[in-house]
N, C-alpha and C. Protein backbone atom coordinates (compact mmCIF):
# COMPACT_ATOMS: atom_id res chain seq x y z
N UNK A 1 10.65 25.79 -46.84
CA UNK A 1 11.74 26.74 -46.76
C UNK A 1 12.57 26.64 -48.03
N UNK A 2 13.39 27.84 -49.08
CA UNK A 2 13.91 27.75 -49.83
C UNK A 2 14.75 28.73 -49.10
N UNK A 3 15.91 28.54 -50.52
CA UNK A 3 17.10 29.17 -50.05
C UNK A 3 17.89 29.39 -51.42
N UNK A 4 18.77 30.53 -51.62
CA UNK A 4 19.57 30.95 -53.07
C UNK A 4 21.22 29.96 -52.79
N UNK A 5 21.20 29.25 -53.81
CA UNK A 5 22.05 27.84 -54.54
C UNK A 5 23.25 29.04 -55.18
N UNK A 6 24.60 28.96 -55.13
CA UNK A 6 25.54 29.27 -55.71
C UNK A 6 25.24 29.28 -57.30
N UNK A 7 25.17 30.20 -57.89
CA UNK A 7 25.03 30.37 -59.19
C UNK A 7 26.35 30.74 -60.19
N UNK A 8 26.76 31.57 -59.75
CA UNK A 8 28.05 32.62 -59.78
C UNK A 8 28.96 32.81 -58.88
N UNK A 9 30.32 32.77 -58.77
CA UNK A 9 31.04 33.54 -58.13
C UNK A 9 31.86 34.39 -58.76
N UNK A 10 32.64 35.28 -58.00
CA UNK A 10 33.44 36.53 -58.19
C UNK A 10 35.09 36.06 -57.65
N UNK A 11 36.23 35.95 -58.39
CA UNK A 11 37.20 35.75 -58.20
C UNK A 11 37.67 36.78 -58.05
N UNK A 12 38.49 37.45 -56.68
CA UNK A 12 39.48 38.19 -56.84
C UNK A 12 41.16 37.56 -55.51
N UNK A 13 41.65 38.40 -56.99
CA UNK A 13 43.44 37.70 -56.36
C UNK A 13 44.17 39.10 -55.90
N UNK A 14 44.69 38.92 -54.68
CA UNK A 14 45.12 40.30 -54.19
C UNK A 14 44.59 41.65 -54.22
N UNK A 15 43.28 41.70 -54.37
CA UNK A 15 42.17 42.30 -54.35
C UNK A 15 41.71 42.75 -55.68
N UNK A 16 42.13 42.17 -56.84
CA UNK A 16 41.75 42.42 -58.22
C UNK A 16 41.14 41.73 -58.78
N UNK A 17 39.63 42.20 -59.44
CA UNK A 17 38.71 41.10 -59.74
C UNK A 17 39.41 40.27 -61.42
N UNK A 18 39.57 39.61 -60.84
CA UNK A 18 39.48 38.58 -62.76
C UNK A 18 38.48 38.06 -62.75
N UNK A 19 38.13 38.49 -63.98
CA UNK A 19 36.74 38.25 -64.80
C UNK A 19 36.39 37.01 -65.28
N UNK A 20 35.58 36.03 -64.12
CA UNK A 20 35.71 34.82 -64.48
C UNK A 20 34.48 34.12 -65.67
N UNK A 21 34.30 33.02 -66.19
CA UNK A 21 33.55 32.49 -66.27
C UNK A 21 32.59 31.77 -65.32
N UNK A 22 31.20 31.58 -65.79
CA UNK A 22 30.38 30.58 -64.79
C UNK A 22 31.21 29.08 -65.08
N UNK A 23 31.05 28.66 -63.41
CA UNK A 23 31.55 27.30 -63.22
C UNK A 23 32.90 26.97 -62.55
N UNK A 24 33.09 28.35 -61.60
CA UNK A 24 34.47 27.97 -60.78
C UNK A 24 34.10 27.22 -59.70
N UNK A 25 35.51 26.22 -59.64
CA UNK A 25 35.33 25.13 -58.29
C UNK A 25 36.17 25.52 -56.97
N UNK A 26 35.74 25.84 -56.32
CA UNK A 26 36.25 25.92 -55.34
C UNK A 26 36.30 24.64 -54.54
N UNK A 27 37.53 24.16 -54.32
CA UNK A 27 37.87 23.09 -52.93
C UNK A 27 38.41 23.63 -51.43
N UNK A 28 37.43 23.61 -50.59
CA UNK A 28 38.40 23.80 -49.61
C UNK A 28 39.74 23.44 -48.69
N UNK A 29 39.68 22.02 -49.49
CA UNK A 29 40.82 21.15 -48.86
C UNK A 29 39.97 20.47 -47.60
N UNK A 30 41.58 19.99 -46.94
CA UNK A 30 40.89 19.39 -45.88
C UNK A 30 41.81 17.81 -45.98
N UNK A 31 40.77 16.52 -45.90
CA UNK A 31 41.48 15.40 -45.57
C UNK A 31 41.10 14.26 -46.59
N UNK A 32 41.25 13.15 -47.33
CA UNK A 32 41.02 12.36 -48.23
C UNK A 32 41.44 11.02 -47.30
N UNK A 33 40.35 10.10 -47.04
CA UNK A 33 40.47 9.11 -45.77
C UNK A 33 40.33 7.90 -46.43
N UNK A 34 41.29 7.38 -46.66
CA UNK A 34 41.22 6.07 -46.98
C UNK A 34 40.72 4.79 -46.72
N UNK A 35 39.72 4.14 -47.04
CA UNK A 35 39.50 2.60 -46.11
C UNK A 35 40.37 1.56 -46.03
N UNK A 36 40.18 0.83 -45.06
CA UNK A 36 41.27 0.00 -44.98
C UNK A 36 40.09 -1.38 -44.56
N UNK A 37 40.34 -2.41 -44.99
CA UNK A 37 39.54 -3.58 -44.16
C UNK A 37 40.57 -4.65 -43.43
N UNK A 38 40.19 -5.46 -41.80
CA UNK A 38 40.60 -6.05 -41.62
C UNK A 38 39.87 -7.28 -41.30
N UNK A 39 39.29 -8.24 -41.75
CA UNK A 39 38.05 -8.95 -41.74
C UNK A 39 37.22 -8.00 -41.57
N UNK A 40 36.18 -8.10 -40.35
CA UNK A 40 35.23 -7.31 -40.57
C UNK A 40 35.02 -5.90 -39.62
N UNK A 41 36.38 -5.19 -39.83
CA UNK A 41 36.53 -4.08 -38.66
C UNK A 41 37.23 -3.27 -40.02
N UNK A 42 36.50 -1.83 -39.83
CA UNK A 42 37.09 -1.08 -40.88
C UNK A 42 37.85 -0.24 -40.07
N UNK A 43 39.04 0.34 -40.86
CA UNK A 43 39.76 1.28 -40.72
C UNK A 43 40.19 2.52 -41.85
N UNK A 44 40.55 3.29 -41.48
CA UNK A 44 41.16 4.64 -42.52
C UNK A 44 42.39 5.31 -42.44
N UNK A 45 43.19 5.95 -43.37
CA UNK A 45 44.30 6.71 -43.03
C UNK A 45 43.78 8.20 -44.05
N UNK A 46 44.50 8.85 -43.03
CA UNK A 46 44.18 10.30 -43.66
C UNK A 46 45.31 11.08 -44.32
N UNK A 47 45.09 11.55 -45.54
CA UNK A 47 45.86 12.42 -46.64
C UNK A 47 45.73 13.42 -46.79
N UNK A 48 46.45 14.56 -46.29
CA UNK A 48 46.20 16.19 -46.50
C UNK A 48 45.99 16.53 -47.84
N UNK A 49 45.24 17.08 -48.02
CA UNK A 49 44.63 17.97 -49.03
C UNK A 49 44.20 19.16 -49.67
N UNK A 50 45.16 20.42 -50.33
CA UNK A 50 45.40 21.58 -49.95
C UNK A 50 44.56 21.71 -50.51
N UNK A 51 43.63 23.33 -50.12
CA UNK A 51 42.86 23.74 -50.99
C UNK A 51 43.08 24.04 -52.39
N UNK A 52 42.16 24.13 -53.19
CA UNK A 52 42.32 24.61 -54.83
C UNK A 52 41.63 25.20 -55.26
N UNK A 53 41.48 26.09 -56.30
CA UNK A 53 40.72 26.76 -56.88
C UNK A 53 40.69 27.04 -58.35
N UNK A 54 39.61 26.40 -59.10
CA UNK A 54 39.57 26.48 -60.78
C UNK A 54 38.94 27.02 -61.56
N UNK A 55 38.97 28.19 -61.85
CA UNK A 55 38.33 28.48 -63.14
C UNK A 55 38.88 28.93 -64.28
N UNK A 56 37.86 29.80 -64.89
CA UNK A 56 38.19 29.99 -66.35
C UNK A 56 37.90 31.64 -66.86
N UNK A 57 39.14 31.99 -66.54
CA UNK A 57 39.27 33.48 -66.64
C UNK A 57 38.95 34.69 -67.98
N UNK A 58 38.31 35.49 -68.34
CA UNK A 58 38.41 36.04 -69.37
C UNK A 58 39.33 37.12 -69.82
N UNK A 59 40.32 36.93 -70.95
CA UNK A 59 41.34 37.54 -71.02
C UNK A 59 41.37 38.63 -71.59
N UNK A 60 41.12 39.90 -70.87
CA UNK A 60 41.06 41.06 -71.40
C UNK A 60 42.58 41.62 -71.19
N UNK A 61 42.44 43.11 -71.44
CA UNK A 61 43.56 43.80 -71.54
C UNK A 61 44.36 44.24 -70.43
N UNK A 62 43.45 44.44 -69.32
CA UNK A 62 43.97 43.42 -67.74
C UNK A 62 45.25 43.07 -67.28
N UNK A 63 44.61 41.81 -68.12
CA UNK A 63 45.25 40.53 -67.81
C UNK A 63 46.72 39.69 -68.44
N UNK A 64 47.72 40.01 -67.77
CA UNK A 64 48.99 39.99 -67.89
C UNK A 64 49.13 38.37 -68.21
N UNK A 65 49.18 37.79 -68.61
CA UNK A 65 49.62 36.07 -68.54
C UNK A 65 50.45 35.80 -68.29
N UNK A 66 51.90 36.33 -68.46
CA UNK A 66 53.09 35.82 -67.80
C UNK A 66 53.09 36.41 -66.53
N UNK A 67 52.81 37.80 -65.70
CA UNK A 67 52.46 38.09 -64.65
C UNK A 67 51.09 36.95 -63.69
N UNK A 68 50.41 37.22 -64.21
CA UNK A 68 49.57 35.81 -63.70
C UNK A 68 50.11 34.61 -63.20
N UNK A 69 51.07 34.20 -63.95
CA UNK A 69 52.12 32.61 -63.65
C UNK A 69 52.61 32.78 -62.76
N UNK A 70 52.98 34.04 -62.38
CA UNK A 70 53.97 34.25 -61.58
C UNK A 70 53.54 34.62 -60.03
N UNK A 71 51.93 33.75 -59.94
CA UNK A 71 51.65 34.58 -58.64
C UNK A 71 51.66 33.53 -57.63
N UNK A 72 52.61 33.86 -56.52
CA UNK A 72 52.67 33.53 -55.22
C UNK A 72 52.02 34.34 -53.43
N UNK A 73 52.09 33.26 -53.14
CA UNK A 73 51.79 33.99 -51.51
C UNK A 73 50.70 35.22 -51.88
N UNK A 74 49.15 34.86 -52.61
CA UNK A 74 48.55 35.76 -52.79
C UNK A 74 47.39 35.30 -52.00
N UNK A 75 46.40 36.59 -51.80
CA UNK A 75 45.19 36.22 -50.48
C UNK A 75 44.04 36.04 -52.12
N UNK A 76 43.09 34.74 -51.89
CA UNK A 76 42.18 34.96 -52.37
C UNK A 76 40.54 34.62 -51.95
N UNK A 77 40.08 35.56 -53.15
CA UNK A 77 38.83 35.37 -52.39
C UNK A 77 37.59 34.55 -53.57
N UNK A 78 36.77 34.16 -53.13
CA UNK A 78 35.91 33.36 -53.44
C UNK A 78 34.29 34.04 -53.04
N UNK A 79 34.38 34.35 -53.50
CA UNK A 79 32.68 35.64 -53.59
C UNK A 79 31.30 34.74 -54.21
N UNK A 80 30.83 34.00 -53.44
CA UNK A 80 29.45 33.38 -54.30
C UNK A 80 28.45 34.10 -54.03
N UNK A 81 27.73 34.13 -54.96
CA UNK A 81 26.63 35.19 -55.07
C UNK A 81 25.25 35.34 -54.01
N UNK A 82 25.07 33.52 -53.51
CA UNK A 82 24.33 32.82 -52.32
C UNK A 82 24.91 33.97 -50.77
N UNK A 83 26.05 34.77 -50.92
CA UNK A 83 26.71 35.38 -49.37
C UNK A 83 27.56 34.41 -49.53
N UNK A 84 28.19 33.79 -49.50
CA UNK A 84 28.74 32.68 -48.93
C UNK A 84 30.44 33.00 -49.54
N UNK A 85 31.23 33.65 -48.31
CA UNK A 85 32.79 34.11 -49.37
C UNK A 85 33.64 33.07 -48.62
N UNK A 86 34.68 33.04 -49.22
CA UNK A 86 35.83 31.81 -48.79
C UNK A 86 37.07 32.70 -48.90
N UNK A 87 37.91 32.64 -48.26
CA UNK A 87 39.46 33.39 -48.47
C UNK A 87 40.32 32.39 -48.58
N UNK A 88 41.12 32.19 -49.27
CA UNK A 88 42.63 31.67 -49.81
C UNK A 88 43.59 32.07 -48.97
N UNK A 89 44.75 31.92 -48.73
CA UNK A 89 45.74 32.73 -48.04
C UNK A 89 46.88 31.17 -48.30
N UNK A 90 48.21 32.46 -48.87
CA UNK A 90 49.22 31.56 -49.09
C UNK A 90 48.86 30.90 -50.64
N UNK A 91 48.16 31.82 -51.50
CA UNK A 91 47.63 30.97 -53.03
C UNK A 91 48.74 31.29 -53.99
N UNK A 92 48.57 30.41 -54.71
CA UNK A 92 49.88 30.26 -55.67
C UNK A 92 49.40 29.80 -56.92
N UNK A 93 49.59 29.92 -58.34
CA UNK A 93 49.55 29.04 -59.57
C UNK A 93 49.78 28.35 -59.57
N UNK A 94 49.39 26.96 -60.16
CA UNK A 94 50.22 25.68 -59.98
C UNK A 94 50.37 25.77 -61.09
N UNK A 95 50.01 26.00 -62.60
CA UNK A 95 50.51 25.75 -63.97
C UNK A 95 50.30 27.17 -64.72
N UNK A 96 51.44 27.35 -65.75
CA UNK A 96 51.11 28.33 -66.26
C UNK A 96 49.64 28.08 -67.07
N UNK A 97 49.18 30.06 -67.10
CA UNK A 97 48.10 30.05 -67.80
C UNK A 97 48.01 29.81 -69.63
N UNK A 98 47.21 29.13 -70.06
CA UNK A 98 47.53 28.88 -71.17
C UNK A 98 46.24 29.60 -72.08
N UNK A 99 46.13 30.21 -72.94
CA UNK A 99 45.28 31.61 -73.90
C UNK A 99 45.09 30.36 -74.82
N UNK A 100 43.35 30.74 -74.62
CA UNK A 100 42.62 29.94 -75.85
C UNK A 100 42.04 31.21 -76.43
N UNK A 101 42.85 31.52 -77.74
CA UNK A 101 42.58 32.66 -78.22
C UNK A 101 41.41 32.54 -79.07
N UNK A 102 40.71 31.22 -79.20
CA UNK A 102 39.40 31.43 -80.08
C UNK A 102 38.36 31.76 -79.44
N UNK A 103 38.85 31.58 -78.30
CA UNK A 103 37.77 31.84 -77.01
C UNK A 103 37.60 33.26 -76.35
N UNK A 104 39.03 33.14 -76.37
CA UNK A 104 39.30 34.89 -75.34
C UNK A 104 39.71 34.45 -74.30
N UNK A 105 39.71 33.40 -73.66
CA UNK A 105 39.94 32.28 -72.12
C UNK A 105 41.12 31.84 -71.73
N UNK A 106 41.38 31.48 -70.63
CA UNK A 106 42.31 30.79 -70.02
C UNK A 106 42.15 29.82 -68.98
N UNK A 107 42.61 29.40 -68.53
CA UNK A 107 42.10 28.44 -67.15
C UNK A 107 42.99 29.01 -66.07
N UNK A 108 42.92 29.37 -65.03
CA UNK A 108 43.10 29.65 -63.83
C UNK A 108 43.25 28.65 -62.36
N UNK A 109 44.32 27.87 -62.39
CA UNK A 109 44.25 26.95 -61.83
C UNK A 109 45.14 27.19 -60.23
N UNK A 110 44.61 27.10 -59.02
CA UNK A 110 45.46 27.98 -58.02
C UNK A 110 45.16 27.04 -56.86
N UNK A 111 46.13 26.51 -55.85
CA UNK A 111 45.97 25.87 -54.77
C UNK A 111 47.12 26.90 -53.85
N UNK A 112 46.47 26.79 -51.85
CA UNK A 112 46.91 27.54 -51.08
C UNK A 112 47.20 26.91 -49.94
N UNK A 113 47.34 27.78 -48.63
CA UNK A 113 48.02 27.10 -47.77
C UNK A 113 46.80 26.86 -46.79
N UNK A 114 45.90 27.98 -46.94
CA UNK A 114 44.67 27.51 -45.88
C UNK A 114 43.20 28.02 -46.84
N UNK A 115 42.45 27.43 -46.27
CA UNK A 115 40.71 28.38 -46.72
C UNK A 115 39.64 28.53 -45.62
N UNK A 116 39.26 29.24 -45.86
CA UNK A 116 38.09 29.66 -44.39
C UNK A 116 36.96 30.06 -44.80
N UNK A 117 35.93 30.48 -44.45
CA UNK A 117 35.16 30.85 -44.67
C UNK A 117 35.01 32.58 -43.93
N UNK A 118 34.57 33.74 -44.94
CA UNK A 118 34.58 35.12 -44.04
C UNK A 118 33.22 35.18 -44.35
């Protein structure tokens, strides 16, 4: 049995595609569980972990950069090419975008309040 591997995805923020590069990460979040040892009985504590989302945007004429910084409480989506989409909700910038003008690029760096799978 084979099956099609995430190659590509399609970023769009409030329903507008930005034109990403190959190699966005999507995290869904979730929990980061710590071990703990007590002689020989293990234990864990658990650390919330919001979702995130990283890539590397191409900066066309689009693409506003100080509007970009400025985005809150936006729905996003996560489009992999395998079917496989993810929604954002509650997404926000965490750092402004910064223009690598030899490139044409930026980085796109965005964590939210939930992620799911549609």
């Amino acid at each position: 049995m084979s099956g099609k591997i995430t190659g590509r995805a399609t970023i769009r923020v409030n329903g507008q595609e930005f034109p990403s590069e190959r190699g966005a990460t999507l995290n869904p979040g979730g929990v980061n569980r710590a071990t703990k040892m007590a002689g020989t009985r293990v234990y864990y504590n658990e650390e919330p972990v919001a979702p995130t989302l990283q890539c590397t945007v191409l900066h066309t004429e689009e693409m506003d950069l100080v509007e970009i910084g400025k985005i809150v409480g936006a729905t996003v989506l996560f489009e992999a090419d395998n079917g496989q989409d993810y929604m954002l909700t509650g997404g926000f910038v965490t750092e402004p975008p910064a223009l690598n003008s030899s490139e044409g690029t930026f980085p796109l760096n965005m964590a939210a309040r939930t992620c799911r799978r549609v």
